[in-house]
Protein backbone atom coordinates (compact mmCIF):
# COMPACT_ATOMS: atom_id res chain seq x y z
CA UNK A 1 -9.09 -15.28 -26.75
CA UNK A 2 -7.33 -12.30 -27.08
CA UNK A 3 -8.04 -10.52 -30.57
CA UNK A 4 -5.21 -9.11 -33.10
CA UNK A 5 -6.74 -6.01 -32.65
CA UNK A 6 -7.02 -5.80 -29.38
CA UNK A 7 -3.39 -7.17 -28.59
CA UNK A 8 -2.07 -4.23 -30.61
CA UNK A 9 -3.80 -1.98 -28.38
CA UNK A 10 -2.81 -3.83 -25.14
CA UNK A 11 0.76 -3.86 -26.33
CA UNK A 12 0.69 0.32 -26.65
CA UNK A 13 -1.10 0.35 -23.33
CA UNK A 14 1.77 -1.38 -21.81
CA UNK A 15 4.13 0.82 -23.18
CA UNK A 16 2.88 3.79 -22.30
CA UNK A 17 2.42 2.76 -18.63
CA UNK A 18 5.54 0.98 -18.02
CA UNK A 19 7.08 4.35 -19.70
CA UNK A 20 5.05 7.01 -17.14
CA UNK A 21 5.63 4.54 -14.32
CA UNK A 22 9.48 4.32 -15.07
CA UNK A 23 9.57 8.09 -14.95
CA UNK A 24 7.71 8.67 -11.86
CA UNK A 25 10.62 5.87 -10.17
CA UNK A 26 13.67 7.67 -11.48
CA UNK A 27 11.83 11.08 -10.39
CA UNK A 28 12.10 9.73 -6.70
CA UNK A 29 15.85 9.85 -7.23
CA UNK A 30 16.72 13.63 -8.31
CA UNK A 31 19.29 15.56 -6.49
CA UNK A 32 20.08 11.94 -4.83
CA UNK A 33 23.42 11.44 -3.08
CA UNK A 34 25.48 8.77 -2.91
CA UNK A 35 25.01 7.84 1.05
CA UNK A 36 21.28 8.65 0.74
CA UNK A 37 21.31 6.13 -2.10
CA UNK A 38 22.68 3.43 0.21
CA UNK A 39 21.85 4.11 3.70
CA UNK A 40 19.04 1.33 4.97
CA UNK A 41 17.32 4.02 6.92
CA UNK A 42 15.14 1.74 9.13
CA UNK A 43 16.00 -2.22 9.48
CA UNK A 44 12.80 -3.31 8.14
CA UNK A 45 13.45 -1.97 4.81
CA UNK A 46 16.00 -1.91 2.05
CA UNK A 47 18.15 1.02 0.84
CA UNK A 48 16.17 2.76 -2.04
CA UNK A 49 19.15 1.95 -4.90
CA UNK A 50 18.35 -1.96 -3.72
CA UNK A 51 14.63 -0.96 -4.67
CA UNK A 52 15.88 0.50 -7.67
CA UNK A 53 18.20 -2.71 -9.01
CA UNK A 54 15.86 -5.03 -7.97
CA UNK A 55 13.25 -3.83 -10.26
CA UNK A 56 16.01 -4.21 -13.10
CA UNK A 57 16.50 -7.36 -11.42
CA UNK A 58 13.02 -8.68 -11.08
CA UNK A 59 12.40 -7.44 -15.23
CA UNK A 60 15.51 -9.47 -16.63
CA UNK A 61 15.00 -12.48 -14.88
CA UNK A 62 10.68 -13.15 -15.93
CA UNK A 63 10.56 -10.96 -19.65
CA UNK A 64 14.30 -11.55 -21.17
CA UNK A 65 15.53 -14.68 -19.49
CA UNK A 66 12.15 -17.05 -18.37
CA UNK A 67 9.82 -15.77 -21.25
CA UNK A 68 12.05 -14.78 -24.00
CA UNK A 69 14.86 -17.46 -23.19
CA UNK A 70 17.73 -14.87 -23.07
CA UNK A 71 20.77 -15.12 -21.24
CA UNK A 72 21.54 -13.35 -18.35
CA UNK A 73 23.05 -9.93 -19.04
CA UNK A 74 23.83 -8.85 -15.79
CA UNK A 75 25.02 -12.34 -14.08
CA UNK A 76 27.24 -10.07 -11.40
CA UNK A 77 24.01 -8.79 -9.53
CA UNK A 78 22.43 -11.91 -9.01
CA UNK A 79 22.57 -12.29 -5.48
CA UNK A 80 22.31 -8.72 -4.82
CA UNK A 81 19.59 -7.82 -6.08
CA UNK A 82 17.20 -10.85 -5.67
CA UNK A 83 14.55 -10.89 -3.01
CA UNK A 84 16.03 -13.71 -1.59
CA UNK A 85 19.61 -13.19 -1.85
CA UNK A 86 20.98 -11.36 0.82
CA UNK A 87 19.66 -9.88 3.81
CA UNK A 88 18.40 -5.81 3.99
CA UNK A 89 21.32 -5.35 6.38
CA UNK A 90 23.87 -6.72 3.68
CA UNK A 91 22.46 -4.38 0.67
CA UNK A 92 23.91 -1.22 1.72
CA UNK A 93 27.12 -2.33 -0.26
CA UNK A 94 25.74 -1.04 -4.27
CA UNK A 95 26.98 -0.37 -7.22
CA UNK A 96 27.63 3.71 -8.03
CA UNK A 97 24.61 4.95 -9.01
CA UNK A 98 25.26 6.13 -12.59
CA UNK A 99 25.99 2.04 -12.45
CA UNK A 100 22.63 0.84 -11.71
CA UNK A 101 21.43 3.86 -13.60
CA UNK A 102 22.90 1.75 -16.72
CA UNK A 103 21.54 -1.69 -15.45
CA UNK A 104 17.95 -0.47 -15.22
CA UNK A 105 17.92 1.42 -18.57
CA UNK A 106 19.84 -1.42 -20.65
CA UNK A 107 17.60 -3.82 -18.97
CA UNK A 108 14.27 -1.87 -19.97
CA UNK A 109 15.16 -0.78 -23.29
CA UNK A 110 15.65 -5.19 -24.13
CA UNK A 111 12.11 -5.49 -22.41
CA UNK A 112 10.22 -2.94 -24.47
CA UNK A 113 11.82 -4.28 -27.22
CA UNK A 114 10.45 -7.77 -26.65
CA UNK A 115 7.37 -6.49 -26.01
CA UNK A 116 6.84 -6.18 -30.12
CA UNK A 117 6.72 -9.48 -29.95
CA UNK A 118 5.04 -10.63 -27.29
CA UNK A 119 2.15 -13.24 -27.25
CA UNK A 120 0.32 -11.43 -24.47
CA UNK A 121 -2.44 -14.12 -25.20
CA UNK A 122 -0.34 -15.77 -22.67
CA UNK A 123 1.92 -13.36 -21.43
CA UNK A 124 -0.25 -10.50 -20.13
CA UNK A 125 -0.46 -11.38 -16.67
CA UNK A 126 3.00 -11.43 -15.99
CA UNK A 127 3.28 -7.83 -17.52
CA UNK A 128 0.45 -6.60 -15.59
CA UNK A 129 2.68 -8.04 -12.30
CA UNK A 130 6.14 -6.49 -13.41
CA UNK A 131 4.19 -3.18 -13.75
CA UNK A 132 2.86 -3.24 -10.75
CA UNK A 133 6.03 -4.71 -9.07
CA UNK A 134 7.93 -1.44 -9.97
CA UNK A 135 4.87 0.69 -8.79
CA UNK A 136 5.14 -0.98 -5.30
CA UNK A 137 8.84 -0.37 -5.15
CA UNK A 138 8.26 3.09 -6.20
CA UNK A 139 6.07 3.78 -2.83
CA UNK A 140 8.16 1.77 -0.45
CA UNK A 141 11.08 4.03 -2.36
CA UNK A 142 9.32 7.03 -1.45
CA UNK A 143 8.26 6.56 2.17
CA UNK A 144 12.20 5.20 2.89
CA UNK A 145 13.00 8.62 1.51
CA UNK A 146 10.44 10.17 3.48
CA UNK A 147 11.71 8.43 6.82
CA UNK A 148 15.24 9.57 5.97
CA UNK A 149 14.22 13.26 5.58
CA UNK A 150 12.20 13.34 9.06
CA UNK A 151 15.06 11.28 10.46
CA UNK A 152 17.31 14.41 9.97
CA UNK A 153 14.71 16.64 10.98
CA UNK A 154 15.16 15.04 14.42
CA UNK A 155 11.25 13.75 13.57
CA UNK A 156 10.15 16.96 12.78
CA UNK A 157 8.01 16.95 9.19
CA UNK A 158 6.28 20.04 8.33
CA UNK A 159 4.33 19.34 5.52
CA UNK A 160 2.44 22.38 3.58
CA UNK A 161 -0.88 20.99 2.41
CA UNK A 162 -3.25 21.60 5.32
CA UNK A 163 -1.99 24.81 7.09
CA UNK A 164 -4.89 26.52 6.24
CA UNK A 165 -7.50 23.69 6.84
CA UNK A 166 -10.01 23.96 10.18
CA UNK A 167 -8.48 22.65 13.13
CA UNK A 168 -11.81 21.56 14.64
CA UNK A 169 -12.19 17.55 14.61
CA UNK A 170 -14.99 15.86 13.11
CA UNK A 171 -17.39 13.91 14.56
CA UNK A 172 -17.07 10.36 15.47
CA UNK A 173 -19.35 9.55 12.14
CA UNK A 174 -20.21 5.92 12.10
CA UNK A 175 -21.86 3.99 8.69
CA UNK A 176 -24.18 0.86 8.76
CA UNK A 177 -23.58 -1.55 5.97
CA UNK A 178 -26.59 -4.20 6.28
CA UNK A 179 -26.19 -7.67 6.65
CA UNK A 180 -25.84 -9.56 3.47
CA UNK A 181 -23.80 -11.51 1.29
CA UNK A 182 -21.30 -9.27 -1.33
CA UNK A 183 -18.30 -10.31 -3.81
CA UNK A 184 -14.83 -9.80 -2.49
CA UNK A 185 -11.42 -10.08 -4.50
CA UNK A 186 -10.99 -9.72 -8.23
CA UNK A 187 -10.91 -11.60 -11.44
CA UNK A 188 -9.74 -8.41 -13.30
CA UNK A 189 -7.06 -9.28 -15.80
CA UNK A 190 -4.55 -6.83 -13.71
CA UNK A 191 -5.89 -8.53 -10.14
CA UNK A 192 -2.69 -10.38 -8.25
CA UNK A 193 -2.36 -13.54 -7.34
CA UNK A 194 -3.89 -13.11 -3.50
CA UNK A 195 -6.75 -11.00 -4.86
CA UNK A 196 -8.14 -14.23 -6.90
CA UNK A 197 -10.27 -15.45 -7.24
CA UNK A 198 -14.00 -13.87 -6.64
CA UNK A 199 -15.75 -15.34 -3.94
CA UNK A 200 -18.79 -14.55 -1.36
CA UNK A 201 -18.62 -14.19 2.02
CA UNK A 202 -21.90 -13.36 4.31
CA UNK A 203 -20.93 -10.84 6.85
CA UNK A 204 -23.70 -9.49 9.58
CA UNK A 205 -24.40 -5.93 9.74
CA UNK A 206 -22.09 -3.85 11.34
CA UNK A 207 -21.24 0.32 11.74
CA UNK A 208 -17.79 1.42 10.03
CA UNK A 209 -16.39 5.05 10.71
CA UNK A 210 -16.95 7.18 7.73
CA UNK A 211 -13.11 8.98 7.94
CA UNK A 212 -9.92 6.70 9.06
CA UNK A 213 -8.94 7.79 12.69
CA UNK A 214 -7.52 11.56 13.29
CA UNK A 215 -4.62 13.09 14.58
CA UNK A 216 -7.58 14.91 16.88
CA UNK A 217 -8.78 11.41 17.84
CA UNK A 218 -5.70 9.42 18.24
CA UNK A 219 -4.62 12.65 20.33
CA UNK A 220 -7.09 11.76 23.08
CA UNK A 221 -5.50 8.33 23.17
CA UNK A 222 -2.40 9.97 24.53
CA UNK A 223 -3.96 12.18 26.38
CA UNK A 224 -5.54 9.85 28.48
CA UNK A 225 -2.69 7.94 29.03
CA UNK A 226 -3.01 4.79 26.23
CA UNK A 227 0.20 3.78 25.89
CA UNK A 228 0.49 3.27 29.74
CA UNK A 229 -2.44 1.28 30.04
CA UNK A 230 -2.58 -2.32 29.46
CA UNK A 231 -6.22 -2.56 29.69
CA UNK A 232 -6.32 -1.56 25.89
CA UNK A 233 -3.68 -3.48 24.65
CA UNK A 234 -3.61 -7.36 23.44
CA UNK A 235 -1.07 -9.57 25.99
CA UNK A 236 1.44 -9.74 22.63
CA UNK A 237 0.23 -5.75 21.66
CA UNK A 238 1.34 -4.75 25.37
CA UNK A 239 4.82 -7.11 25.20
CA UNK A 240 5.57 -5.22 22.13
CA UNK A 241 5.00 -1.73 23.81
CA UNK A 242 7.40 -2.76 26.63
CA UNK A 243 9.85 -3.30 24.12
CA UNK A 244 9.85 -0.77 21.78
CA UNK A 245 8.89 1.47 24.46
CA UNK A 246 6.95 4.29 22.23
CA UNK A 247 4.56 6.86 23.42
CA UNK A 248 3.00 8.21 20.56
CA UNK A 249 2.92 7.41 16.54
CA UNK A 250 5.95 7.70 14.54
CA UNK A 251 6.75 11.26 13.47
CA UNK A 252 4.03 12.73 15.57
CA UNK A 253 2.91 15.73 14.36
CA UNK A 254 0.60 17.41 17.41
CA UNK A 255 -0.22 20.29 15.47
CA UNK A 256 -3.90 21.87 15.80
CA UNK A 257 -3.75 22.06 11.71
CA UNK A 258 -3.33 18.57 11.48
CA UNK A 259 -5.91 17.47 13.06
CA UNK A 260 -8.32 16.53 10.27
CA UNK A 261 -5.53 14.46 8.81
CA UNK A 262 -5.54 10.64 9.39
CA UNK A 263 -3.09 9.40 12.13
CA UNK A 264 -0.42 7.37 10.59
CA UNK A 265 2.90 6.13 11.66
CA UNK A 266 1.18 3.13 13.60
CA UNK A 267 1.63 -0.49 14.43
CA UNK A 268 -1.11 -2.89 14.18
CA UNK A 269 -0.72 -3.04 17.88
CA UNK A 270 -1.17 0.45 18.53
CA UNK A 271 -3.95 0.38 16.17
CA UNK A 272 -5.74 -2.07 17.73
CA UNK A 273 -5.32 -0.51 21.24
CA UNK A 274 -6.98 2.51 20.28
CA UNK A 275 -9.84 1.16 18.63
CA UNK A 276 -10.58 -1.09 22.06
CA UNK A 277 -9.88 2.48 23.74
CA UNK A 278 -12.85 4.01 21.46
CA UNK A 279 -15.10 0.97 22.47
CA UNK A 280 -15.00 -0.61 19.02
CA UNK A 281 -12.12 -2.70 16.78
CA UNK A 282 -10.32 -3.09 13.69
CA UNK A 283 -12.52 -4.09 10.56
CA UNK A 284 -11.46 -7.54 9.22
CA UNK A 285 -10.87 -7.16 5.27
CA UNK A 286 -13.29 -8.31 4.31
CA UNK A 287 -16.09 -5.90 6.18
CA UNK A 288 -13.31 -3.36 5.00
CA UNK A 289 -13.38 -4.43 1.48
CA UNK A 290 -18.02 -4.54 1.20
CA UNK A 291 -17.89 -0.99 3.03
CA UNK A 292 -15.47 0.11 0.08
CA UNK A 293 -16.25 -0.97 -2.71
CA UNK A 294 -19.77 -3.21 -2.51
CA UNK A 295 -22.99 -1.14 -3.87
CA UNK A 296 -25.67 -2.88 -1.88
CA UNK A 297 -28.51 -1.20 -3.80
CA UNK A 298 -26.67 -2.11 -7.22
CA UNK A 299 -26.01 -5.24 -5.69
CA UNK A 300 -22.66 -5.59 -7.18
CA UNK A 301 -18.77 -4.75 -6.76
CA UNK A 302 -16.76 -1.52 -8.28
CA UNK A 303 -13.08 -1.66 -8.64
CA UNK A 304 -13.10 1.71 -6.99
CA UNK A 305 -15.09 3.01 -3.72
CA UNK A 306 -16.35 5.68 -6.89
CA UNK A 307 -17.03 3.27 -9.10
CA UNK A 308 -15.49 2.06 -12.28
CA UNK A 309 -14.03 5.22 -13.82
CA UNK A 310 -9.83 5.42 -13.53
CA UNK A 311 -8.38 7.31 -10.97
CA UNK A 312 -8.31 11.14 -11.27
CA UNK A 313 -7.35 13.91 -8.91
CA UNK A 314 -10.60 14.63 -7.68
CA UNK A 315 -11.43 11.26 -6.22
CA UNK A 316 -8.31 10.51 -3.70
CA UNK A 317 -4.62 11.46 -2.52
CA UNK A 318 -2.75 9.28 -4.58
CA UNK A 319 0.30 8.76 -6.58
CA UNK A 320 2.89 11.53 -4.93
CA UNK A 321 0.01 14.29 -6.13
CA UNK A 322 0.49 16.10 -2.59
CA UNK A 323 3.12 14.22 -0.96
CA UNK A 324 1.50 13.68 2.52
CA UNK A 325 -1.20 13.55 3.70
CA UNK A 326 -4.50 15.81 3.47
CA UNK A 327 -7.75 16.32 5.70
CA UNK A 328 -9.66 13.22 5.80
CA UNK A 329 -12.85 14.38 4.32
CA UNK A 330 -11.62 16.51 1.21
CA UNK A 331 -12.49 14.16 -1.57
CA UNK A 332 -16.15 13.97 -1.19
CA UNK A 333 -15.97 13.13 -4.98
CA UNK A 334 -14.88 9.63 -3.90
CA UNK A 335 -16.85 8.71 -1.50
CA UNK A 336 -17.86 4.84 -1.56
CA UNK A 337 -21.61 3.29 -2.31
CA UNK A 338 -22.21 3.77 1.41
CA UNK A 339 -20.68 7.04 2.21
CA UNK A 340 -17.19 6.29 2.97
CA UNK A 341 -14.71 9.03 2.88
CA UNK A 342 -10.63 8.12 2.15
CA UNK A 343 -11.11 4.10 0.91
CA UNK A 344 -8.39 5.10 -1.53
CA UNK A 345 -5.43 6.69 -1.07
CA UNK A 346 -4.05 9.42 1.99
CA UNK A 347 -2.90 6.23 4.51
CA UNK A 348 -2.80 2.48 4.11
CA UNK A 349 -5.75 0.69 6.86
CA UNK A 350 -4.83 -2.11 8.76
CA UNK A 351 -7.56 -4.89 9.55
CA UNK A 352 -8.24 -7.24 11.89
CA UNK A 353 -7.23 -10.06 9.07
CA UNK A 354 -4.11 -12.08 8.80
CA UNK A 355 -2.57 -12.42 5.49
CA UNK A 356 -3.90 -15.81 3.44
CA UNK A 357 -5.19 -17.01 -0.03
CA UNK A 358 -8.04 -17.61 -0.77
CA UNK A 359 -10.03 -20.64 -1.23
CA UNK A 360 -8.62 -22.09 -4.69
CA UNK A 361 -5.94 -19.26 -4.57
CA UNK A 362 -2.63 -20.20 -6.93
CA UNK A 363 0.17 -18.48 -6.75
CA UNK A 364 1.31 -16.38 -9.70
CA UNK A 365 4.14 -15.54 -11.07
CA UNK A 366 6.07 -17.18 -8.19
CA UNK A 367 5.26 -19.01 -4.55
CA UNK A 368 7.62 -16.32 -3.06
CA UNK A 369 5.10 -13.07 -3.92
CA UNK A 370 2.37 -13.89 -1.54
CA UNK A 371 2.30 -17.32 -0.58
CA UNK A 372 4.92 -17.79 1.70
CA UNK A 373 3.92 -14.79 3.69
CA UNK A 374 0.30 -16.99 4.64
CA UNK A 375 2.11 -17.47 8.03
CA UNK A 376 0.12 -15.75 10.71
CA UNK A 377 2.66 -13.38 10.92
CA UNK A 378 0.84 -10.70 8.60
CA UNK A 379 -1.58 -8.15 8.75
CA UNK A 380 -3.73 -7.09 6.13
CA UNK A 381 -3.88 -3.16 4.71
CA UNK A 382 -6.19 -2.08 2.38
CA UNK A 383 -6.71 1.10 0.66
CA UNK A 384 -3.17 2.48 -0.67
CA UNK A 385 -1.51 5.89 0.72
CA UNK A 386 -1.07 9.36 -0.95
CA UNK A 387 2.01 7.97 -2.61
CA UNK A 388 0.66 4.18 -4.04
CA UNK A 389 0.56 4.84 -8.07
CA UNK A 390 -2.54 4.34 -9.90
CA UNK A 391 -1.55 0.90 -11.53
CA UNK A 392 -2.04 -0.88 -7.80
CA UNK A 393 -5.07 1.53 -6.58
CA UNK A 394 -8.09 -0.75 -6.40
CA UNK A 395 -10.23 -2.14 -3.13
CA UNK A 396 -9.35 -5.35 -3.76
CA UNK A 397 -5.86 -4.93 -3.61
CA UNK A 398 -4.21 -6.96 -0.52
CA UNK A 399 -1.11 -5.10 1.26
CA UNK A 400 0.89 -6.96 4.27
CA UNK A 401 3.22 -6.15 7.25
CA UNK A 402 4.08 -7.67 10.47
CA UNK A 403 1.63 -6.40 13.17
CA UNK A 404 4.78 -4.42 14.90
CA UNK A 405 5.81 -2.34 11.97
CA UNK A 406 5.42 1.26 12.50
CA UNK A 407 5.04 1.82 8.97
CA UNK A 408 4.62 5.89 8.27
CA UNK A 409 1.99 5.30 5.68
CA UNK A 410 -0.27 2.73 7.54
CA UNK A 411 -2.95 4.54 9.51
CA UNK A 412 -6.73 2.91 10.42
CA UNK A 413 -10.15 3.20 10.88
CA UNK A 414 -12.73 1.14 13.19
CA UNK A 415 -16.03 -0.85 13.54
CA UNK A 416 -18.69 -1.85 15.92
CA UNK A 417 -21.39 -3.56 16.00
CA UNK A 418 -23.33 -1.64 18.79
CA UNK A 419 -24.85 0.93 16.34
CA UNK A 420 -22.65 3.87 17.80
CA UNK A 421 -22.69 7.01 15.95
């Protein structure tokens, strides 16, 4: 039971975050033009103005129409602007932007509102999901932005954080977490439905690198010819390559200053070839998720690889704070129970894992969130990017693409159980 007290509180909480989150969204959009607004820059993702009418969208249809029992305001963007309405292709054909401008703010203004008289006894999961529904948004939002800036730039990005950094690459630093059972997921009132609930799994020991992969690692790849060699690549990993026909990351940036910064711009495939390359292979999430965020001498789990304390500016690059990426070992401050450097934040980690519940897993608030991507079509990310916001920054937190997406802030790091270091 949720006290009076302590519903008042969570009420404020609410609107103060939903309020900072909102303005860190519409921030994405200053100086936006119209065509920028529309354009789907690659085909796997929407235009950012979908993004931005389908969190008015997504608000409108669980606070004001399911929970409150309001009708519709907004009937005419229906089928635009649900998930399942039409196809990313089709939603390059929006409303002005001043338009949706007016949607999202009429829409949000009616939801705080509510929120007065909300009986979050009840209702404070689905909250917790809408504010973390925009916060997603808000980072696909800014790397489509991002793509569509180095897009004009021919591919060229030339970032400023790191110019000044040591271009000598560190070692290949491997950790040991011992064998032993840990906790993995979350039962924290904010936790999704895919991260519930807690359960243990038993994993045997194993060695995880201490930084995700390098630019000055990955670079040796290419060198040695990786992306012509089949030996390193999976039979569907190598029918990919042939098709896409790449030869290096997206957005390469083979600059001796970048070379403490983690690669990114990689497929699961290409991921995966490098790490059999480097003699080892991707972590499954789970040895991803003990190495992060399990304190074997504690014997118990943190929400962050630092421990329980929020997230601060010291501990990761997070939440747009840079905007790109920075040297992999430059938080020291949030280093995991084990040593880890870069759980949270900088670039997203694939894993060995396809995408599925977990045992007693129900969906929440709908099947079409997470469950109907349990198809063996999805890999598993962990660890959030320098632009993920705060309100979705925790190890237990589940991201998902297709193993072929080249996704710009999806990087990696590897295992082995040979005791390498």
């Amino acid at each position: 039971m949720i006290s009076e007290l302590s519903k008042s509180d969570l009420k404020k909480k609410f609107f103060v975050a939903f309020r900072e989150c909102r303005a860190k969204t519409l921030a994405l959009f200053e100086g936006i033009d119209e065509a920028t607004f529309c354009r789907q820059v690659h085909p796997d993702f929407s235009p950012v103005g979908w993004h931005l009418g389908h969190i008015a969208y997504t608000e409108s249809l669980w606070i004001l129409e399911r929970t409150a029992g309001w009708r519709c305001m907004f009937p005419q963007y229906r089928k635009l602007f649900a998930a399942d309405g039409l196809s990313k292709s089709e939603r390059v054909k929006l409303p002005a932007l001043q338009e949706i401008y007016y949607y999202l703010n009429t829409v949000r203004d009616k939801v705080l509102h509510y929120l007065q008289v909300a009986d979050l006894e009840t209702e404070a999961p689905l909250w917790h999901f809408l504010l973390q529904h925009e916060s997603q948004h808000s980072e696909i939002i800014t790397f489509v932005l991002e793509m569509d800036k180095r897009n004009k730039r021919c591919g060229e990005f030339l970032p400023t954080w790191g110019v000044t950094q040591e271009s000598a690459s560190l070692e290949n630093e491997m950790i040991e977490i011992p064998a032993g059972e840990f906790e993995m997921g979350s039962d924290l009132p904010e936790a999704l439905d895919n991260e519930r609930p807690v359960h243990r799994v038993y994993l045997e020991a194993y060695f995880i690198d201490r930084y995700p992969v390098t630019n000055a690692q990955y670079r040796v790849f290419i060198a040695a010819g990786g992306y012509k060699n089949p030996q390193w690549w999976s039979t569907a990993g190598w029918e990919w390559l042939q098709k896409e026909q790449v030869t290096q990351p997206l957005y390469w940036c083979d600059r001796p200053d970048f070379d403490r910064h983690p690669v990114c711009g990689v497929s699961w495939y290409e991921a995966e070839a490098y790490c059999r390359f480097a003699g080892k292979r991707l972590p499954t999430e789970a040895e991803w998720e003990k190495a992060a965020i399990w304190d074997t001498k504690a014997n118990c789990r943190r929400i962050y690889p630092w421990g329980n304390v929020q997230p601060k500016v010291e501990f990761g690059n997070f939440d747009t704070t840079i905007g790109t990426t920075t040297p992999v070992d430059a938080y020291p401050e949030g280093q995991s129970a084990c040593g880890l450097y870069d759980c949270l934040g900088n670039v997203w980690e694939w894993t060995a894992s396809w995408f599925d519940g977990y045992e007693g897993f129900r969906y929440y608030p709908y099947i079409g969130y997470s469950q109907v991507y349990f198809d063996n079509q999805h890999r598993v990310l962990k660890g959030g990017s320098w632009a993920t916001r705060p309100w979705v920054l925790r190890g237990s937190f589940r991201n998902w693409y297709r193993p072929g997406v080249r996704q710009i802030l999806a990087g990696f790091r590897c295992v082995s159980v040979l005791g390498l270091k």
